[in-house]
C-alpha atoms as a PDB file:
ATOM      1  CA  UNK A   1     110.804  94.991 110.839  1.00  0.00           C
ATOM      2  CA  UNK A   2     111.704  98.338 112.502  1.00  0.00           C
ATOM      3  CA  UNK A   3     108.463  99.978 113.777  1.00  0.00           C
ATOM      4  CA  UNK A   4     108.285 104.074 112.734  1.00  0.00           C
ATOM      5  CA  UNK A   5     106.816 106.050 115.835  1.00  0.00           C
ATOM      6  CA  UNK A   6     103.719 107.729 115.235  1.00  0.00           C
ATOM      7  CA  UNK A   7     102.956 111.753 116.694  1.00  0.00           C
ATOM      8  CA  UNK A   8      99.854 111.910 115.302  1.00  0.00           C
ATOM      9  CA  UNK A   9      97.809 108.621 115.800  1.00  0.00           C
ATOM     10  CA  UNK A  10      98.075 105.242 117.602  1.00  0.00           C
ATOM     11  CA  UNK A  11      99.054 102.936 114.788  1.00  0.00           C
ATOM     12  CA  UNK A  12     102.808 102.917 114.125  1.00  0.00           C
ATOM     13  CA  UNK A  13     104.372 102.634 110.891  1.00  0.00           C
ATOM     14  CA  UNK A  14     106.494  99.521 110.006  1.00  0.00           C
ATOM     15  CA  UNK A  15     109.960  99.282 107.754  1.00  0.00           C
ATOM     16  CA  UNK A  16     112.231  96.390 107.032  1.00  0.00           C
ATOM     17  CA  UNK A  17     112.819  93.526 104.383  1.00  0.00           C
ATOM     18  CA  UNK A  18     110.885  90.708 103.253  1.00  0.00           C
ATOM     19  CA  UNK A  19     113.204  88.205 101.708  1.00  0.00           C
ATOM     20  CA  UNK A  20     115.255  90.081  99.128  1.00  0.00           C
ATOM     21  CA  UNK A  21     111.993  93.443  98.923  1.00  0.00           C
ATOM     22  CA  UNK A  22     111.713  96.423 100.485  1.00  0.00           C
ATOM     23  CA  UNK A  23     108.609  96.709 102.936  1.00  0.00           C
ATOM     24  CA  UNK A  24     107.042  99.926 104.048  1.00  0.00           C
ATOM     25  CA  UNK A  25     103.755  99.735 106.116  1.00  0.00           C
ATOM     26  CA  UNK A  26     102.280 103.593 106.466  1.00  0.00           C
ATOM     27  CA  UNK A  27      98.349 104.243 108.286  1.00  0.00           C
ATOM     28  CA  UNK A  28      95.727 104.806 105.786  1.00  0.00           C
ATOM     29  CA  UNK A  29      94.517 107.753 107.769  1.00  0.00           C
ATOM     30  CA  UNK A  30      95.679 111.005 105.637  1.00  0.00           C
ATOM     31  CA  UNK A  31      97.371 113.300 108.999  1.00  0.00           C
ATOM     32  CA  UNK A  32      98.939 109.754 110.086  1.00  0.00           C
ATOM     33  CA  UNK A  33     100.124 108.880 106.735  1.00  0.00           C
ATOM     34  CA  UNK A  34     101.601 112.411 106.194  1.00  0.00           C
ATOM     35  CA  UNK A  35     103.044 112.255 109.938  1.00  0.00           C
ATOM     36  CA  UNK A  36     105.100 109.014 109.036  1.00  0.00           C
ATOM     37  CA  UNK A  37     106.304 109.378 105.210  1.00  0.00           C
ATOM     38  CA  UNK A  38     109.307 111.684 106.040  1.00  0.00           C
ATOM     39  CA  UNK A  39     111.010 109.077 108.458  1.00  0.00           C
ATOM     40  CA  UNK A  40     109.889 106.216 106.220  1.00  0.00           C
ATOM     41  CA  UNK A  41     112.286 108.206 103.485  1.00  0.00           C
ATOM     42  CA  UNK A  42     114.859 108.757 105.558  1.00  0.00           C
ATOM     43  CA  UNK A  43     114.835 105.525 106.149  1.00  0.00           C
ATOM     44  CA  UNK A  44     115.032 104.819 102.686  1.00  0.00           C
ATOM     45  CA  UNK A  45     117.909 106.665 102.222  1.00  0.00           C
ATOM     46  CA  UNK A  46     120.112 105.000 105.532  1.00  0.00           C
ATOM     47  CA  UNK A  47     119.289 101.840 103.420  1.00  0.00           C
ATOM     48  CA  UNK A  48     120.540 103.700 100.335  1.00  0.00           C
ATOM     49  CA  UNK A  49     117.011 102.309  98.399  1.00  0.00           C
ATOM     50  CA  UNK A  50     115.767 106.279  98.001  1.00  0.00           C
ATOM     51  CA  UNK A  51     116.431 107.127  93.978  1.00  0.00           C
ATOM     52  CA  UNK A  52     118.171 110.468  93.266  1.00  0.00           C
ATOM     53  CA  UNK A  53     115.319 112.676  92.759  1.00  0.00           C
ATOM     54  CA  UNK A  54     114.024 113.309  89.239  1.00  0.00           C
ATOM     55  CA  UNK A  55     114.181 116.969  87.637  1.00  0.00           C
ATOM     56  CA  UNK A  56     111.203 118.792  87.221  1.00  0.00           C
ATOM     57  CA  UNK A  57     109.173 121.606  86.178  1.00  0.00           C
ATOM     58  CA  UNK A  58     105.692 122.663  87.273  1.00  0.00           C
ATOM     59  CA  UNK A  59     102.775 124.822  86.063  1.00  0.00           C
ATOM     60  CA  UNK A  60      99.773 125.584  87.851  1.00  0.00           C
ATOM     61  CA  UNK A  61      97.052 126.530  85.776  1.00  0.00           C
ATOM     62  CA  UNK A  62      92.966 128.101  86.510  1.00  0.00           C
ATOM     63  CA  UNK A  63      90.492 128.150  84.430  1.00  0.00           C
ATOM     64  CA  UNK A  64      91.080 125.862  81.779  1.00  0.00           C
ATOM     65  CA  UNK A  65      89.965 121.991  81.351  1.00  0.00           C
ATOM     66  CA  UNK A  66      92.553 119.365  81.014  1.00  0.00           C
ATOM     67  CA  UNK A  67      92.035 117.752  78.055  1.00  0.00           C
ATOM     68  CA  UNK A  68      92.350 121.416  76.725  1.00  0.00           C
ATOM     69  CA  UNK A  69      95.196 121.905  78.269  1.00  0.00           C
ATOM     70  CA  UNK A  70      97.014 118.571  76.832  1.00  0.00           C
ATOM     71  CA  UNK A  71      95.813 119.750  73.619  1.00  0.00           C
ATOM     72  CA  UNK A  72      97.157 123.741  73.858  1.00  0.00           C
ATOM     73  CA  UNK A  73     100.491 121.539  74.736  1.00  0.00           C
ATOM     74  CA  UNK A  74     100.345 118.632  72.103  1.00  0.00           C
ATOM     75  CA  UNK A  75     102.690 119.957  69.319  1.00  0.00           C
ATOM     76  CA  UNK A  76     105.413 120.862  72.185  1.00  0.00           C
ATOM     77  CA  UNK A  77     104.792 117.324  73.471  1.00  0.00           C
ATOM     78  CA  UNK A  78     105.785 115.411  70.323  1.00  0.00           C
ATOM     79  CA  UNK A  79     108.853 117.255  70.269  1.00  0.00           C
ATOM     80  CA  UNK A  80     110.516 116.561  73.492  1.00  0.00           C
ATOM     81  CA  UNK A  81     109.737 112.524  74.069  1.00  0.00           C
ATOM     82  CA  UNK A  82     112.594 112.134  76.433  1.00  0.00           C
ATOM     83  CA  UNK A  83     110.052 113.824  78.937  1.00  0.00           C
ATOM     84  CA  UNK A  84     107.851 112.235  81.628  1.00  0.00           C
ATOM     85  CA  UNK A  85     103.944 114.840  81.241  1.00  0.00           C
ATOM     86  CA  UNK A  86     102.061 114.792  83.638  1.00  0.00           C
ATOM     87  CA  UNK A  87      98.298 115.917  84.395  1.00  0.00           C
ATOM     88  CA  UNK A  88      96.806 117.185  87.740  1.00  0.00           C
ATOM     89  CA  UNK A  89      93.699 118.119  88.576  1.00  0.00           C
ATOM     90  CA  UNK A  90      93.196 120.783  92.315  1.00  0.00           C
ATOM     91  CA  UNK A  91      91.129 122.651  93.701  1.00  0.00           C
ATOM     92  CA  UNK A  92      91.650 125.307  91.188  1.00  0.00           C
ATOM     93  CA  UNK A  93      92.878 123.688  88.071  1.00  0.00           C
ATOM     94  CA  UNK A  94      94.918 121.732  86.302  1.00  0.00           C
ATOM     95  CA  UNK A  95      98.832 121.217  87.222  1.00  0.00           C
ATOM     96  CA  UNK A  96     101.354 120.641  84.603  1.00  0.00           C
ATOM     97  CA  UNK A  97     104.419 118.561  85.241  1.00  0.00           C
ATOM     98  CA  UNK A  98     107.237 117.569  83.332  1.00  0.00           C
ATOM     99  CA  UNK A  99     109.604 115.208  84.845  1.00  0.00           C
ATOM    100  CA  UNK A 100     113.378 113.466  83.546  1.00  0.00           C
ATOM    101  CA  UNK A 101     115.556 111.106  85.574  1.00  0.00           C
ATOM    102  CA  UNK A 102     118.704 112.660  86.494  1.00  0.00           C
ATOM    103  CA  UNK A 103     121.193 110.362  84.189  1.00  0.00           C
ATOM    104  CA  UNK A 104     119.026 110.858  81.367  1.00  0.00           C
ATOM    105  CA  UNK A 105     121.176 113.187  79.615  1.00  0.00           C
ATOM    106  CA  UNK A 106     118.854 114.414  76.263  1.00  0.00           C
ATOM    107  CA  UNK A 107     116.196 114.219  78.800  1.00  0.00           C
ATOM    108  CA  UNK A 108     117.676 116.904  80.855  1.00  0.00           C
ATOM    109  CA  UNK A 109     118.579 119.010  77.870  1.00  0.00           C
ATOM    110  CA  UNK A 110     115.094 118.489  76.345  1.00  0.00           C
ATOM    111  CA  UNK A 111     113.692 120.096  79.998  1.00  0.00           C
ATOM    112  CA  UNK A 112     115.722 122.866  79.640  1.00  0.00           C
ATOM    113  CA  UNK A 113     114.779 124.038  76.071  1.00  0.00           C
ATOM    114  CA  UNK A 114     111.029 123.149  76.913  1.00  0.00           C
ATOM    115  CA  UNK A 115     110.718 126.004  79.909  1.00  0.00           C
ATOM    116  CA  UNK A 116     110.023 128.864  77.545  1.00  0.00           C
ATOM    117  CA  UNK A 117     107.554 127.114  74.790  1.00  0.00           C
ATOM    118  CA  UNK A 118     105.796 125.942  77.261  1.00  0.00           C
ATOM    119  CA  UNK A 119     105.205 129.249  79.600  1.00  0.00           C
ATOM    120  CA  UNK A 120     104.627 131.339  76.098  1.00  0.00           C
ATOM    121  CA  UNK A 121     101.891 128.440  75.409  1.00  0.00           C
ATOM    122  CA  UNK A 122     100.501 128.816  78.534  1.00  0.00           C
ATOM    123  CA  UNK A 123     100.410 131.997  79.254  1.00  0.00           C
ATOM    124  CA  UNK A 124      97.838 133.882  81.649  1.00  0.00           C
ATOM    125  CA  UNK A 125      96.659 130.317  82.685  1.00  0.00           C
ATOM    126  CA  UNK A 126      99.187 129.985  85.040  1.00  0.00           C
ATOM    127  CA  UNK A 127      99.060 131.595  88.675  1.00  0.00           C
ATOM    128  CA  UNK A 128     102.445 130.208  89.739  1.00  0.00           C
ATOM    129  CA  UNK A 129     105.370 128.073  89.415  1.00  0.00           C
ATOM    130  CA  UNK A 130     105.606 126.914  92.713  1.00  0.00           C
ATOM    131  CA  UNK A 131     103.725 124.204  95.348  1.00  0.00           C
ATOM    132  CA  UNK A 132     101.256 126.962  96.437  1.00  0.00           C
ATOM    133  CA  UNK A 133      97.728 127.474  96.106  1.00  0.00           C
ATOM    134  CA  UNK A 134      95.562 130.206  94.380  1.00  0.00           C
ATOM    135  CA  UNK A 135      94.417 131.769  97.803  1.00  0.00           C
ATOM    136  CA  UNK A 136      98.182 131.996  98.713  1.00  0.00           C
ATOM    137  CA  UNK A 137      98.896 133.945  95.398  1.00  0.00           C
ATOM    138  CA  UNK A 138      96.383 136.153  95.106  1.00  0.00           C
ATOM    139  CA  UNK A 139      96.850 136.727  99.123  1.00  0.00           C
ATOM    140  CA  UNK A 140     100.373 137.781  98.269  1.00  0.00           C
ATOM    141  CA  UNK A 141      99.649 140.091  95.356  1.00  0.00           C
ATOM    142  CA  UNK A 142      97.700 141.783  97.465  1.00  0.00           C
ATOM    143  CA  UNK A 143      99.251 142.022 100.527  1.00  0.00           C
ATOM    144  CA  UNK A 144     102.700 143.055  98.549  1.00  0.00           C
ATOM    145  CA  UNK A 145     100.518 146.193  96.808  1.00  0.00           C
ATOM    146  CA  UNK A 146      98.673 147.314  99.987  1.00  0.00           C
ATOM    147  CA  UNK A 147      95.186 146.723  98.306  1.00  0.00           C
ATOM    148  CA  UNK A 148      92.101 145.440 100.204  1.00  0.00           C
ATOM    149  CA  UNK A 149      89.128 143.102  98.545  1.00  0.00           C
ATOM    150  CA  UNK A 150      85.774 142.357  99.579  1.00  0.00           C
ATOM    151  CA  UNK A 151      82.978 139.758  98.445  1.00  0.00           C
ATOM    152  CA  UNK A 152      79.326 139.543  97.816  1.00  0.00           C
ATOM    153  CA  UNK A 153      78.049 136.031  97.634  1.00  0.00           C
ATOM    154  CA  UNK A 154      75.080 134.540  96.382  1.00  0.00           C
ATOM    155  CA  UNK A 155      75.226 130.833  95.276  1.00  0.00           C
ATOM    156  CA  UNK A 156      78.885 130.465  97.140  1.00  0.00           C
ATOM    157  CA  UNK A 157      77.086 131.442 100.593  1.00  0.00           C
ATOM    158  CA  UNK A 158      80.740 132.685 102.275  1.00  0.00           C
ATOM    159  CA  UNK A 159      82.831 129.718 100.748  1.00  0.00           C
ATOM    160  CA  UNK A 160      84.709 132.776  98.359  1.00  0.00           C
ATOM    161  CA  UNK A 161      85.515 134.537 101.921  1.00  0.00           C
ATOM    162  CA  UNK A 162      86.339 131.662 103.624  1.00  0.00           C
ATOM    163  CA  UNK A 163      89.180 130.446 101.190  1.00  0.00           C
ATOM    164  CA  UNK A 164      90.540 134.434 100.958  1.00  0.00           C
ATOM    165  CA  UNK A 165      91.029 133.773 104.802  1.00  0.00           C
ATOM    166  CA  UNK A 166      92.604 130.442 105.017  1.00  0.00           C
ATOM    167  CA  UNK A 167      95.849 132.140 105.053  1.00  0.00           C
ATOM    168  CA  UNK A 168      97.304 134.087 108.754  1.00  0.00           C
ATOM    169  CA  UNK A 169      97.578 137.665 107.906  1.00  0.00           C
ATOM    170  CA  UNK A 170      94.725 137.497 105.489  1.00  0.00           C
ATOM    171  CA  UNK A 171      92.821 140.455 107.948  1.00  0.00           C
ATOM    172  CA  UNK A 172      96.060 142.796 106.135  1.00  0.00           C
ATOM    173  CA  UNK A 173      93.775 142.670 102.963  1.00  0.00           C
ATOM    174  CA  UNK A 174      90.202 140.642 103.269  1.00  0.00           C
ATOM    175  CA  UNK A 175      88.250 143.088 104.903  1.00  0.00           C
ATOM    176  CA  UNK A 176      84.976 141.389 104.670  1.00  0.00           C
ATOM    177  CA  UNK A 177      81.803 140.433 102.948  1.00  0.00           C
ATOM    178  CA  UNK A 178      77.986 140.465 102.334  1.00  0.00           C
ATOM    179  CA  UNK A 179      76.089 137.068 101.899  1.00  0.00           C
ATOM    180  CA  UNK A 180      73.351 138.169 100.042  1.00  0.00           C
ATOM    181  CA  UNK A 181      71.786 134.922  99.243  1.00  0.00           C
ATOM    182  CA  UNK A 182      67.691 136.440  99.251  1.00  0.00           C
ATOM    183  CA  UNK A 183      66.938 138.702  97.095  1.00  0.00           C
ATOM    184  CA  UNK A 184      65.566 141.708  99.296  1.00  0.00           C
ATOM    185  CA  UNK A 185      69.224 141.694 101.392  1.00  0.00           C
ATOM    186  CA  UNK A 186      70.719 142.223  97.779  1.00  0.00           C
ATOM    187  CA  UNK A 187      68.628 144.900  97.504  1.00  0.00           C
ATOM    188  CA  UNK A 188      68.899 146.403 101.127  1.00  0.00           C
ATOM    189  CA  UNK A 189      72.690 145.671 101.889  1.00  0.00           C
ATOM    190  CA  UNK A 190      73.639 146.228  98.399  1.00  0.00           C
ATOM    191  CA  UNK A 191      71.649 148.684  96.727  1.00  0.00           C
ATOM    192  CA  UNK A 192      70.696 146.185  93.856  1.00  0.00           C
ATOM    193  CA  UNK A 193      67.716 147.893  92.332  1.00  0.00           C
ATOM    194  CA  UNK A 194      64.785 145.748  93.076  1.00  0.00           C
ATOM    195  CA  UNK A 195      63.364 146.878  89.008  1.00  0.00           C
ATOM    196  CA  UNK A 196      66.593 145.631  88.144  1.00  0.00           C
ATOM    197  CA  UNK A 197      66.444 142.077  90.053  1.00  0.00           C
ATOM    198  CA  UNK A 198      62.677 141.954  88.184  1.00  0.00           C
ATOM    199  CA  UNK A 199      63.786 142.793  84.636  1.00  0.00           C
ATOM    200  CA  UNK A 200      67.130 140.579  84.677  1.00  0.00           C
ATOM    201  CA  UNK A 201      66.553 138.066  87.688  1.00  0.00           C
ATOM    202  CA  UNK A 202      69.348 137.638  90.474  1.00  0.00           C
ATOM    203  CA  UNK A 203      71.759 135.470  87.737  1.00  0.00           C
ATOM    204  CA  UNK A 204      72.475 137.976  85.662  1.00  0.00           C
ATOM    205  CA  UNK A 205      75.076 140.271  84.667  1.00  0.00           C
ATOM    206  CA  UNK A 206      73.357 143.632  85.801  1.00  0.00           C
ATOM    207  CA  UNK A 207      73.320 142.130  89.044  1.00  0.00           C
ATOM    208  CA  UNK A 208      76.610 140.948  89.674  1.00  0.00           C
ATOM    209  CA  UNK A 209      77.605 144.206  89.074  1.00  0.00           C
ATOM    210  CA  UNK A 210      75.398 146.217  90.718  1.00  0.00           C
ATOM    211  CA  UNK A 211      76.352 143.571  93.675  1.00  0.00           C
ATOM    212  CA  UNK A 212      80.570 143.855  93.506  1.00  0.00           C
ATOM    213  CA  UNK A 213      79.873 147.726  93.030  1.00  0.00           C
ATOM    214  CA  UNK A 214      77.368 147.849  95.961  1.00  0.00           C
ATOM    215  CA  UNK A 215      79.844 145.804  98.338  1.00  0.00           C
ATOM    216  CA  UNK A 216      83.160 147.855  97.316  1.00  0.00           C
ATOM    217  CA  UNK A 217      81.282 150.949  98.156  1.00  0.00           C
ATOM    218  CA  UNK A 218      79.755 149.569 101.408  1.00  0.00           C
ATOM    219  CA  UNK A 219      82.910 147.970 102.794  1.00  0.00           C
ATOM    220  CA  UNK A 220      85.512 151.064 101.434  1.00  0.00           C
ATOM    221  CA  UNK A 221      87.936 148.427  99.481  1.00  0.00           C
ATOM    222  CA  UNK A 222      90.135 148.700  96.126  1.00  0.00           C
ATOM    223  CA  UNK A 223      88.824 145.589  94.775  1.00  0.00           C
ATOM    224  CA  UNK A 224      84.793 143.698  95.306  1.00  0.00           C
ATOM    225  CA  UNK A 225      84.254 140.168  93.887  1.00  0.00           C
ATOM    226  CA  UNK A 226      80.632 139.454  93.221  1.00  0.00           C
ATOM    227  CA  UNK A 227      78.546 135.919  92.337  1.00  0.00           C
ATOM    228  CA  UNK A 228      75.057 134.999  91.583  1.00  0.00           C
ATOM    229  CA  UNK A 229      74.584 131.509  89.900  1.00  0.00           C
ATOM    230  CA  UNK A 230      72.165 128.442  89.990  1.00  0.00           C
ATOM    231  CA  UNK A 231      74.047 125.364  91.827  1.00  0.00           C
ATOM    232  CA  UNK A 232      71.224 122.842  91.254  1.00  0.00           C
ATOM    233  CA  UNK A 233      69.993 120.318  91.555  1.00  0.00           C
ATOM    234  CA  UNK A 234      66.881 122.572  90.750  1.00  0.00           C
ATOM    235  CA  UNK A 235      66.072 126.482  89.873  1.00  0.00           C
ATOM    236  CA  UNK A 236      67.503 125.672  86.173  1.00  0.00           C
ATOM    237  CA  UNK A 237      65.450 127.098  83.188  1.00  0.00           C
ATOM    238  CA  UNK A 238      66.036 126.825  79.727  1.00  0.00           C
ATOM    239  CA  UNK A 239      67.609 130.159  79.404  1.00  0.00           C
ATOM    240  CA  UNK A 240      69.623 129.798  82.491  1.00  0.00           C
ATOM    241  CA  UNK A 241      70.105 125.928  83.236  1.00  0.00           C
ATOM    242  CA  UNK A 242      71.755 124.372  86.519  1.00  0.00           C
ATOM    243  CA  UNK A 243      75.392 125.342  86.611  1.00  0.00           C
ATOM    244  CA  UNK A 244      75.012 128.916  84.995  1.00  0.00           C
ATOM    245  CA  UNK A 245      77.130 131.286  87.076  1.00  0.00           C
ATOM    246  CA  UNK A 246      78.040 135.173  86.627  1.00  0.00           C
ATOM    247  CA  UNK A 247      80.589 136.709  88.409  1.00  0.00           C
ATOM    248  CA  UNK A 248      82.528 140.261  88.367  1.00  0.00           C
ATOM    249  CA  UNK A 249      85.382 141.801  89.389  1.00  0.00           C
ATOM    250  CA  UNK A 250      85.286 145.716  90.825  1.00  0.00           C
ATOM    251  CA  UNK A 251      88.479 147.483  90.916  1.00  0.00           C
ATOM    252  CA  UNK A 252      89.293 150.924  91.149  1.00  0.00           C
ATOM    253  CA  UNK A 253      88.512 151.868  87.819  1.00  0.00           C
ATOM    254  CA  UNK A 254      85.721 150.049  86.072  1.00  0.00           C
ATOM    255  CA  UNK A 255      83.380 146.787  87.034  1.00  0.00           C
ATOM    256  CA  UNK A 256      83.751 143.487  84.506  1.00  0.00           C
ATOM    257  CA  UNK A 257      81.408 140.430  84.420  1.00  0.00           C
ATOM    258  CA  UNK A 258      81.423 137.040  83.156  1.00  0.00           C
ATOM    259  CA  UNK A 259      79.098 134.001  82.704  1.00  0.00           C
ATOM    260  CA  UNK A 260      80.163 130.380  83.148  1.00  0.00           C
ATOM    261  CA  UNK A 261      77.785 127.581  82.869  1.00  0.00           C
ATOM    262  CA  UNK A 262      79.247 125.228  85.067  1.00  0.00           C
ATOM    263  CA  UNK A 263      78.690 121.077  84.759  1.00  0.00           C
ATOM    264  CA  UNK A 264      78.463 119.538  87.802  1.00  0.00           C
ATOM    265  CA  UNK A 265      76.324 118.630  90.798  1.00  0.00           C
ATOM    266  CA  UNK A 266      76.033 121.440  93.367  1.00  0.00           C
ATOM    267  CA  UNK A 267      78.912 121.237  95.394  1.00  0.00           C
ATOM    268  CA  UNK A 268      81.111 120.633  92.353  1.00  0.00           C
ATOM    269  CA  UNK A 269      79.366 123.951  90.611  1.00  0.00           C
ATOM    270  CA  UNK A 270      79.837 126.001  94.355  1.00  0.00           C
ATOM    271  CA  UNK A 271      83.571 125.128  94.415  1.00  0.00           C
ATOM    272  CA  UNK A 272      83.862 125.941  90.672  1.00  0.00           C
ATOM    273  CA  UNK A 273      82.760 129.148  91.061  1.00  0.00           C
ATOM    274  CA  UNK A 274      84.872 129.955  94.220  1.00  0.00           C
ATOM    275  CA  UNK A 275      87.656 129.150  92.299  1.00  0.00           C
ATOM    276  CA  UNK A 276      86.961 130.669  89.190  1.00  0.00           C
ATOM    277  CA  UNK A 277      86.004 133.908  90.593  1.00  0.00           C
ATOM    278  CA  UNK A 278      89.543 133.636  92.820  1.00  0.00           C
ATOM    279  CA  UNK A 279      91.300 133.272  89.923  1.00  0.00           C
ATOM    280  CA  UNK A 280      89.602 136.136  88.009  1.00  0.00           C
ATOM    281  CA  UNK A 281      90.858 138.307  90.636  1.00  0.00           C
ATOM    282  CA  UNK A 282      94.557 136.891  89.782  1.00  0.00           C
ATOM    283  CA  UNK A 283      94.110 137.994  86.129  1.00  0.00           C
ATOM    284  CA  UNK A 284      92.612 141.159  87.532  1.00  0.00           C
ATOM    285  CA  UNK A 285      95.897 142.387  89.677  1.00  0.00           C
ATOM    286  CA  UNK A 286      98.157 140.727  86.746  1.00  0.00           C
ATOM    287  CA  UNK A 287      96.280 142.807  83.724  1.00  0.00           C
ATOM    288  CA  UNK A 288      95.635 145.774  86.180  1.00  0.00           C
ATOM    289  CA  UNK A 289      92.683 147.571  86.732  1.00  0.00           C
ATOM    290  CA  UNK A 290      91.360 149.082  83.152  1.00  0.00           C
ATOM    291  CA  UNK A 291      91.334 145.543  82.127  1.00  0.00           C
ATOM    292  CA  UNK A 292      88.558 142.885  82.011  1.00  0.00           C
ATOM    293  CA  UNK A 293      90.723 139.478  83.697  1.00  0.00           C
ATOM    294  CA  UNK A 294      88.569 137.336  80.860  1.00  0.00           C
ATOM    295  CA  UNK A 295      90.002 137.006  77.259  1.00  0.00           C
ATOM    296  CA  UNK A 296      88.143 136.638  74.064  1.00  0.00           C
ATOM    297  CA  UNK A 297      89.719 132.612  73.620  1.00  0.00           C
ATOM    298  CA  UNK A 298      88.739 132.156  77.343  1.00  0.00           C
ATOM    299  CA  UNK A 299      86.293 128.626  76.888  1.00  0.00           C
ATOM    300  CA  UNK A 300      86.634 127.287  80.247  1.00  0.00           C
ATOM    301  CA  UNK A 301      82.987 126.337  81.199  1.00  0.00           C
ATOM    302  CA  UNK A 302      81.343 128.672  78.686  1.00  0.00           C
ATOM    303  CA  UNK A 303      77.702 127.399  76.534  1.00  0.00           C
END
């Protein structure tokens, strides 16, 4: 066995042959285990054991569940067996892969014709074609059109603005955020109309508005993003159980809302709304600014 040195950790990594197999001994430990893979391949490939890589396509989709998602694609499916489909689920949705081996000729053809019925099916869903995450796209748009966002949280508590500024340069367009969690600092730092918070109660769509509109204005930004929902495990009623969740989207020319009812347990319904309400602003710099970024055949967590 030929031991693999480790940067990261103390345990090394181990390669060699047992009897006529192939051994590879990696750390459990997720930095250590990413630390070691790339000279565990190379090895592979000085040993001339690493497979030519297989072709592949990728769509990453928000916003919509994936046994919906197998079933938008099930008709294209059926027509291209020679294809490997694949299913994963993120932090904000669903990947699609499609996968051939390299000497499987009508396999590679089959990819090739597949690209377009596939994207056409898909449509707004996806918010890229590449390994990159949500906050990296939407990042990008924004940076690339010189337009700033800010958030109001509720239920999210600063999770929304902490995943806008994962990314360096993220201070270019993420100029900041109100956590209005109690009602009264909606109403102070927002302007939420405390008649308004009475009437409709904080998960609501007045609110959410009144919220995105109040934080755009406060903070001087082209875009607000604005959340009010009940996590759980209590606060449900029967008109607005655990998991319901409004959101909206200011830009520069009008203020859109949405409701999502959301199934999990509380920290499954915070980071669903984080990265719904991410995505939302995707749609919102795709469709521009005199459109809502939610579609009439949008079911994705909806009652």
């Amino acid at each position: 066995m030929t031991a693999l040195e480790n940067f990261v950790g103390s345990a090394p990594g181990l390669v060699g042959r047992l009897k006529d197999r192939i051994l590879i001994l990696l750390p459990g430990v997720p930095s250590e285990l990413a630390g070691l893979l790339p000279a565990a391949l190379r090895w592979l490939a000085r040993e001339g054991h690493l497979p030519a890589a297989r072709q592949t396509l990728l769509w990453r989709t928000g916003q919509i569940a994936e046994l919906a998602l197998v079933k938008k694609l099930e008709l294209i499916r059926k027509d291209h067996p020679q294809l490997q489909w694949s299913w994963w689920l993120t932090d904000w949705g669903v990947d699609v892969r499609l996968a051939v081996e390299p000497d499987n000729t009508a396999g590679l053809e089959q990819l090739s014709a597949v690209e377009t019925p596939v994207s056409d099916a898909l449509g707004h869903l996806v918010y890229s074609r590449k390994m990159e995450s949500l906050p990296e796209v939407v990042g990008r748009m924004l940076m690339d059109r010189g337009l700033t966002v800010s958030v109001a949280e509720s239920c999210t508590a600063g999770m929304i603005g902490a995943r806008l500024t994962d990314l360096p340069g993220s201070s270019a367009y993420f100029k900041g955020g109100i956590l209005a969690y109690a009602d009264p600092i909606k109403s102070d730092l927002l302007g939420v109309p405390e008649g308004m918070l009475a009437k409709h109660g904080a998960v609501s769509g007045p609110v959410v508005q009144a919220m995105a509109e109040g934080v755009k204005k406060r903070l001087n930004t082209d875009y607000a993003l604005a959340v009010s929902g009940i996590s759980g495990p209590g606060g449900g009623t029967e008109e607005k159980p655990v998991g319901t969740t409004w959101v909206a989207v200011a830009t520069a020319e009008d203020v859109f809302t949405w409701s999502y009812r959301f199934p999990g347990n509380r920290p499954r319904n915070r980071l669903l709304t984080v990265a719904a309400i991410v995505d939302s602003l995707r749609r919102s710099l795709e469709f521009g600014p005199h459109r809502s970024p939610w579609l009439a055949d949008d079911f994705w967590c909806r009652s």
